[in-house]
Protein backbone atom coordinates (compact mmCIF):
# COMPACT_ATOMS: atom_id res chain seq x y z
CA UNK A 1 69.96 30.44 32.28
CA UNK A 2 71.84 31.14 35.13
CA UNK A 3 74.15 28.60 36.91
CA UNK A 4 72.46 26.51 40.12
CA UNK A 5 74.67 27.69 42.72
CA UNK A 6 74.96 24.94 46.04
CA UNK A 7 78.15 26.12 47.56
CA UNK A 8 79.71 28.94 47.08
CA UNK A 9 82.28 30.11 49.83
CA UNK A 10 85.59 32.79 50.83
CA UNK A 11 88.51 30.09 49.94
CA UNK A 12 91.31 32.50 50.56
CA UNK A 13 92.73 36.14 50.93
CA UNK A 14 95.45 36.30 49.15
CA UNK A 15 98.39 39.25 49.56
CA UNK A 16 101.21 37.37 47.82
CA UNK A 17 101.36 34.31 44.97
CA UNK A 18 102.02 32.09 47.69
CA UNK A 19 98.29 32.45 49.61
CA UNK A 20 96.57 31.27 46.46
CA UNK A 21 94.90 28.30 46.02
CA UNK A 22 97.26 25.57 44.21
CA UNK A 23 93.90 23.09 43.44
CA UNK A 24 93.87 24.20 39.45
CA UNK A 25 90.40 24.91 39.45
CA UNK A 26 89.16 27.17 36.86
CA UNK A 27 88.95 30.80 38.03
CA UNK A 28 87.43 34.47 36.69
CA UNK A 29 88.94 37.41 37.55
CA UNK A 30 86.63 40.26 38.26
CA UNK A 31 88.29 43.47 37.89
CA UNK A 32 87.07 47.36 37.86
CA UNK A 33 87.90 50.61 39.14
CA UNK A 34 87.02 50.88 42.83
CA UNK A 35 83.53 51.52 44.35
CA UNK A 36 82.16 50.25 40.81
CA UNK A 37 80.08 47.40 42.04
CA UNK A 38 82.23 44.28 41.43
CA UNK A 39 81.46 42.63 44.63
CA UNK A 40 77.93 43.64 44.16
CA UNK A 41 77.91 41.87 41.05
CA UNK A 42 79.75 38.73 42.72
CA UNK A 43 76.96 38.38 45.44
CA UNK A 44 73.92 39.21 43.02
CA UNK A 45 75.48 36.62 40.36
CA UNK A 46 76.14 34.30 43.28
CA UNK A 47 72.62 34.69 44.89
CA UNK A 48 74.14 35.70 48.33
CA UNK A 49 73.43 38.97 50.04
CA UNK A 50 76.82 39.87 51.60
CA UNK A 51 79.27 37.24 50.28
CA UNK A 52 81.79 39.38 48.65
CA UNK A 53 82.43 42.52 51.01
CA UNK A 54 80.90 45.68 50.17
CA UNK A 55 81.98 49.09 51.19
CA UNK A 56 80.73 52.36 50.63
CA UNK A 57 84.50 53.46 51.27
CA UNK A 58 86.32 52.89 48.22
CA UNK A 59 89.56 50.86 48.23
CA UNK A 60 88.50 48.46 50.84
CA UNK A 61 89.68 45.34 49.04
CA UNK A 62 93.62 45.43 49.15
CA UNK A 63 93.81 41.50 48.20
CA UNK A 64 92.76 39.08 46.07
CA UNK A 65 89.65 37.59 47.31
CA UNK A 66 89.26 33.95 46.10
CA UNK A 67 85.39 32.60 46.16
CA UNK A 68 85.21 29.04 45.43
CA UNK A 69 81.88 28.65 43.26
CA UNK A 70 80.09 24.71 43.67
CA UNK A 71 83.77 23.12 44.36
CA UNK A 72 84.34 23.57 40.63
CA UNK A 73 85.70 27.24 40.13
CA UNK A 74 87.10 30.23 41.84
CA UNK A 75 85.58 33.76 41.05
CA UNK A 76 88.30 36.03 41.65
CA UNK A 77 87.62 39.82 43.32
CA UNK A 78 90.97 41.98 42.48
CA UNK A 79 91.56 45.02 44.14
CA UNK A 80 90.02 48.14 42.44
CA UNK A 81 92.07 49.97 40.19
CA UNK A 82 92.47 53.76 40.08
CA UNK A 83 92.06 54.51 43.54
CA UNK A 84 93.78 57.68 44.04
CA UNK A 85 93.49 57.98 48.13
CA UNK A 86 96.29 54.92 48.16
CA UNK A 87 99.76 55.42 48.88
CA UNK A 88 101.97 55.29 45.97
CA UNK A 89 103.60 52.52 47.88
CA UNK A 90 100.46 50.54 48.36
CA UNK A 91 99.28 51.31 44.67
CA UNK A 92 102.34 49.70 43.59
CA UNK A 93 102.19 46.35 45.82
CA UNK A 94 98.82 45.89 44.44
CA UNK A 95 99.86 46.79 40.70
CA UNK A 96 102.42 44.00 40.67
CA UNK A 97 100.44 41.63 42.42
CA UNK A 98 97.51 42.06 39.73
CA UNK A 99 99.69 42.02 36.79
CA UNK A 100 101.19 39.19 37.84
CA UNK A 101 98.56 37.14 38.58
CA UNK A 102 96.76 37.64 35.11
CA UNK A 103 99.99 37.41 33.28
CA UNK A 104 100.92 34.63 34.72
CA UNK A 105 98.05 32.42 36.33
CA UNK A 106 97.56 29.03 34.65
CA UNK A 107 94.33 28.84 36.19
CA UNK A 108 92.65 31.76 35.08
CA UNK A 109 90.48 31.28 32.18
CA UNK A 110 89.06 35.05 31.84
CA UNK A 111 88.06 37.86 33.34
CA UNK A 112 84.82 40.33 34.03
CA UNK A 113 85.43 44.06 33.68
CA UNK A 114 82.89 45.99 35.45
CA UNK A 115 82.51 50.12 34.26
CA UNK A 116 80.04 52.60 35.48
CA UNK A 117 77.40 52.85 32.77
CA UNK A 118 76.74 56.00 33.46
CA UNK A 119 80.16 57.73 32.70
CA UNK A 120 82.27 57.34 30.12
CA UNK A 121 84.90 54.60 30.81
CA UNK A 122 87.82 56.24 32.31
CA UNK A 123 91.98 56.12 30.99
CA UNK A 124 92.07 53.82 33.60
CA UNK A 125 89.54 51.61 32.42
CA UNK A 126 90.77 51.88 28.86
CA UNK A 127 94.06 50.92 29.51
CA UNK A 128 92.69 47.45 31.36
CA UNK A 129 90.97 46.92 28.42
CA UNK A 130 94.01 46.72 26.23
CA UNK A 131 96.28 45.33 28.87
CA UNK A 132 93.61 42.18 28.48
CA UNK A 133 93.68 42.26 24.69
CA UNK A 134 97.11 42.23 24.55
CA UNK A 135 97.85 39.00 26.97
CA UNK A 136 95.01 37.64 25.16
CA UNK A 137 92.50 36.90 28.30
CA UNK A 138 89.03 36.70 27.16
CA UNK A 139 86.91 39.31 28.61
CA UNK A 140 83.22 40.12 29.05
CA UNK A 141 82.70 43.60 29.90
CA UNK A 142 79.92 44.59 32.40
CA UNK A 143 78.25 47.67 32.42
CA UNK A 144 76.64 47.73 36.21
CA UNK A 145 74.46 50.33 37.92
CA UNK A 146 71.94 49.94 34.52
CA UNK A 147 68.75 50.55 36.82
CA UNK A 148 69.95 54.65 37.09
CA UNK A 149 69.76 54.77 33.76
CA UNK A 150 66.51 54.97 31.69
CA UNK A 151 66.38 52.69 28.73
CA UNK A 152 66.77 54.83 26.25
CA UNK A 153 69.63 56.70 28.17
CA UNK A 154 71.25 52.99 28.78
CA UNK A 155 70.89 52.30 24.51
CA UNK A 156 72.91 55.27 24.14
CA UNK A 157 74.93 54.84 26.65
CA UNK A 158 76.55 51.96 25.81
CA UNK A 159 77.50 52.28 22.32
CA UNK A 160 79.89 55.12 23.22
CA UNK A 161 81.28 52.86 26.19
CA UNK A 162 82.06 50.24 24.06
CA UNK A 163 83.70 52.59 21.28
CA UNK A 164 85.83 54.58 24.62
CA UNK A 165 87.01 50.58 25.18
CA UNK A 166 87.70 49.80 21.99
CA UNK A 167 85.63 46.79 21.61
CA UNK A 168 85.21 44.59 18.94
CA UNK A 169 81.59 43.61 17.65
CA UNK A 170 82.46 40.01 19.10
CA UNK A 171 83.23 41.42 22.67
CA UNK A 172 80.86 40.75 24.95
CA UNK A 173 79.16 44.36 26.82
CA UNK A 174 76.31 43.45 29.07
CA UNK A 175 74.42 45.84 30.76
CA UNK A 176 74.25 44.98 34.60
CA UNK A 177 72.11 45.87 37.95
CA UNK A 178 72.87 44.63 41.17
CA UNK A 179 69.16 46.48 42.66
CA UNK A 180 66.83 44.40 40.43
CA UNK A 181 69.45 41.84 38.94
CA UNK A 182 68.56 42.47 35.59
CA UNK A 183 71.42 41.28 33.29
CA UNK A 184 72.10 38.09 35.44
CA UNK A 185 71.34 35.52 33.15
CA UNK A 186 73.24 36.90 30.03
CA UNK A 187 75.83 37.60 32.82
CA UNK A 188 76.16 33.54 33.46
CA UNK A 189 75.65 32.67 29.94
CA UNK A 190 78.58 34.28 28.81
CA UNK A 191 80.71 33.39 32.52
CA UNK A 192 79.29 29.55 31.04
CA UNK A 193 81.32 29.83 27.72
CA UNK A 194 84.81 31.28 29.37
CA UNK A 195 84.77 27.72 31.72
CA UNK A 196 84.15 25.56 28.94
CA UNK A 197 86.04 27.22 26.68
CA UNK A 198 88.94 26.79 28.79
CA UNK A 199 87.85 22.90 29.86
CA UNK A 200 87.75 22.07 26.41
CA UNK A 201 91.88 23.35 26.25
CA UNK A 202 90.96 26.24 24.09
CA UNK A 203 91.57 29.04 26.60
């Protein structure tokens, strides 16, 4: 079942450590390559239509966006990854910023990556994939734009995304559209178990 959402609010922009919220409140990073849907997801998930800034221009988010969720947790929108129209410069700034904050966050109990179900998951997405396995951050994977896909397209689809991303059996892959919102509820379930996982001191 998917969470009741009451509040749910832009807490911060942050462009350095120091702009981020310092209330310890749970938080899930969302993370993906750019123009993939992640703040479609946020605002579908969230029930709110233009919440988390959309953009048909990729690269548009050059921060980290902090959404506090019911006064009880922070979903996180990171800037997209693998954006090549970015200045080497810029690509940088945001590279450190990102790996810091999920090295080194105490607050951040997991993470969503989002991939294009319709192509296969790109070096760039691989390499997230095992940057979060290796600094042990629980992950759910999301596989968004499902509704282009017919069903048995999707079925095949995402066995070969989760063998490109090396994914375990136990590793969550949920198939995701922002259009009709199918997905939602397995989408919260699994968002559910990362905050009480790390509530109950085991994240």
């Amino acid at each position: 079942m998917a969470m009741l959402i009451k509040k749910a609010a832009l807490e911060t922009v942050a462009y350095k450590e120091e702009d981020m919220p310092l209330d310890g409140l749970p938080e899930i990073a969302f993370l993906g390559r750019s123009n993939v849907g992640k703040s479609s997801l946020i605002n579908r998930l969230l029930g709110r239509k233009k919440l988390a800034y959309t953009s048909s221009t990729p690269g548009k988010t050059r921060a980290l966006y902090f959404y506090r969720i019911n006064d009880a947790f922070y979903f996180v929108d990171l800037p997209g990854y693998g954006y090549a129209r970015a200045g080497k410069k810029e690509q940088r700034t945001w590279a450190v910023l990102i790996e810091q904050y999920l090295a080194e966050r105490d607050s951040l109990c997991g993470a969503v990556q989002v991939v294009d179900c319709r192509h296969e998951p790109s070096k760039d997405d691989l390499l997230m994939a095992q940057w979060l396995r290796f600094h042990h951050l629980a992950a759910i994977t999301v596989a968004s734009k499902s509704d282009k896909l017919s069903r048995g397209a999707l079925a095949r689809q995402l066995p070969q995304i989760r063998s490109r991303l090396e994914l375990g059996e136990a590793e969550e892959l949920l198939p995701f559209s922002a259009r009709t919102g199918a997905g939602r509820e397995h989408i919260w379930s699994a968002l559910s178990g990362l905050l009480k996982q790390y509530q109950s001191g085991e994240g």
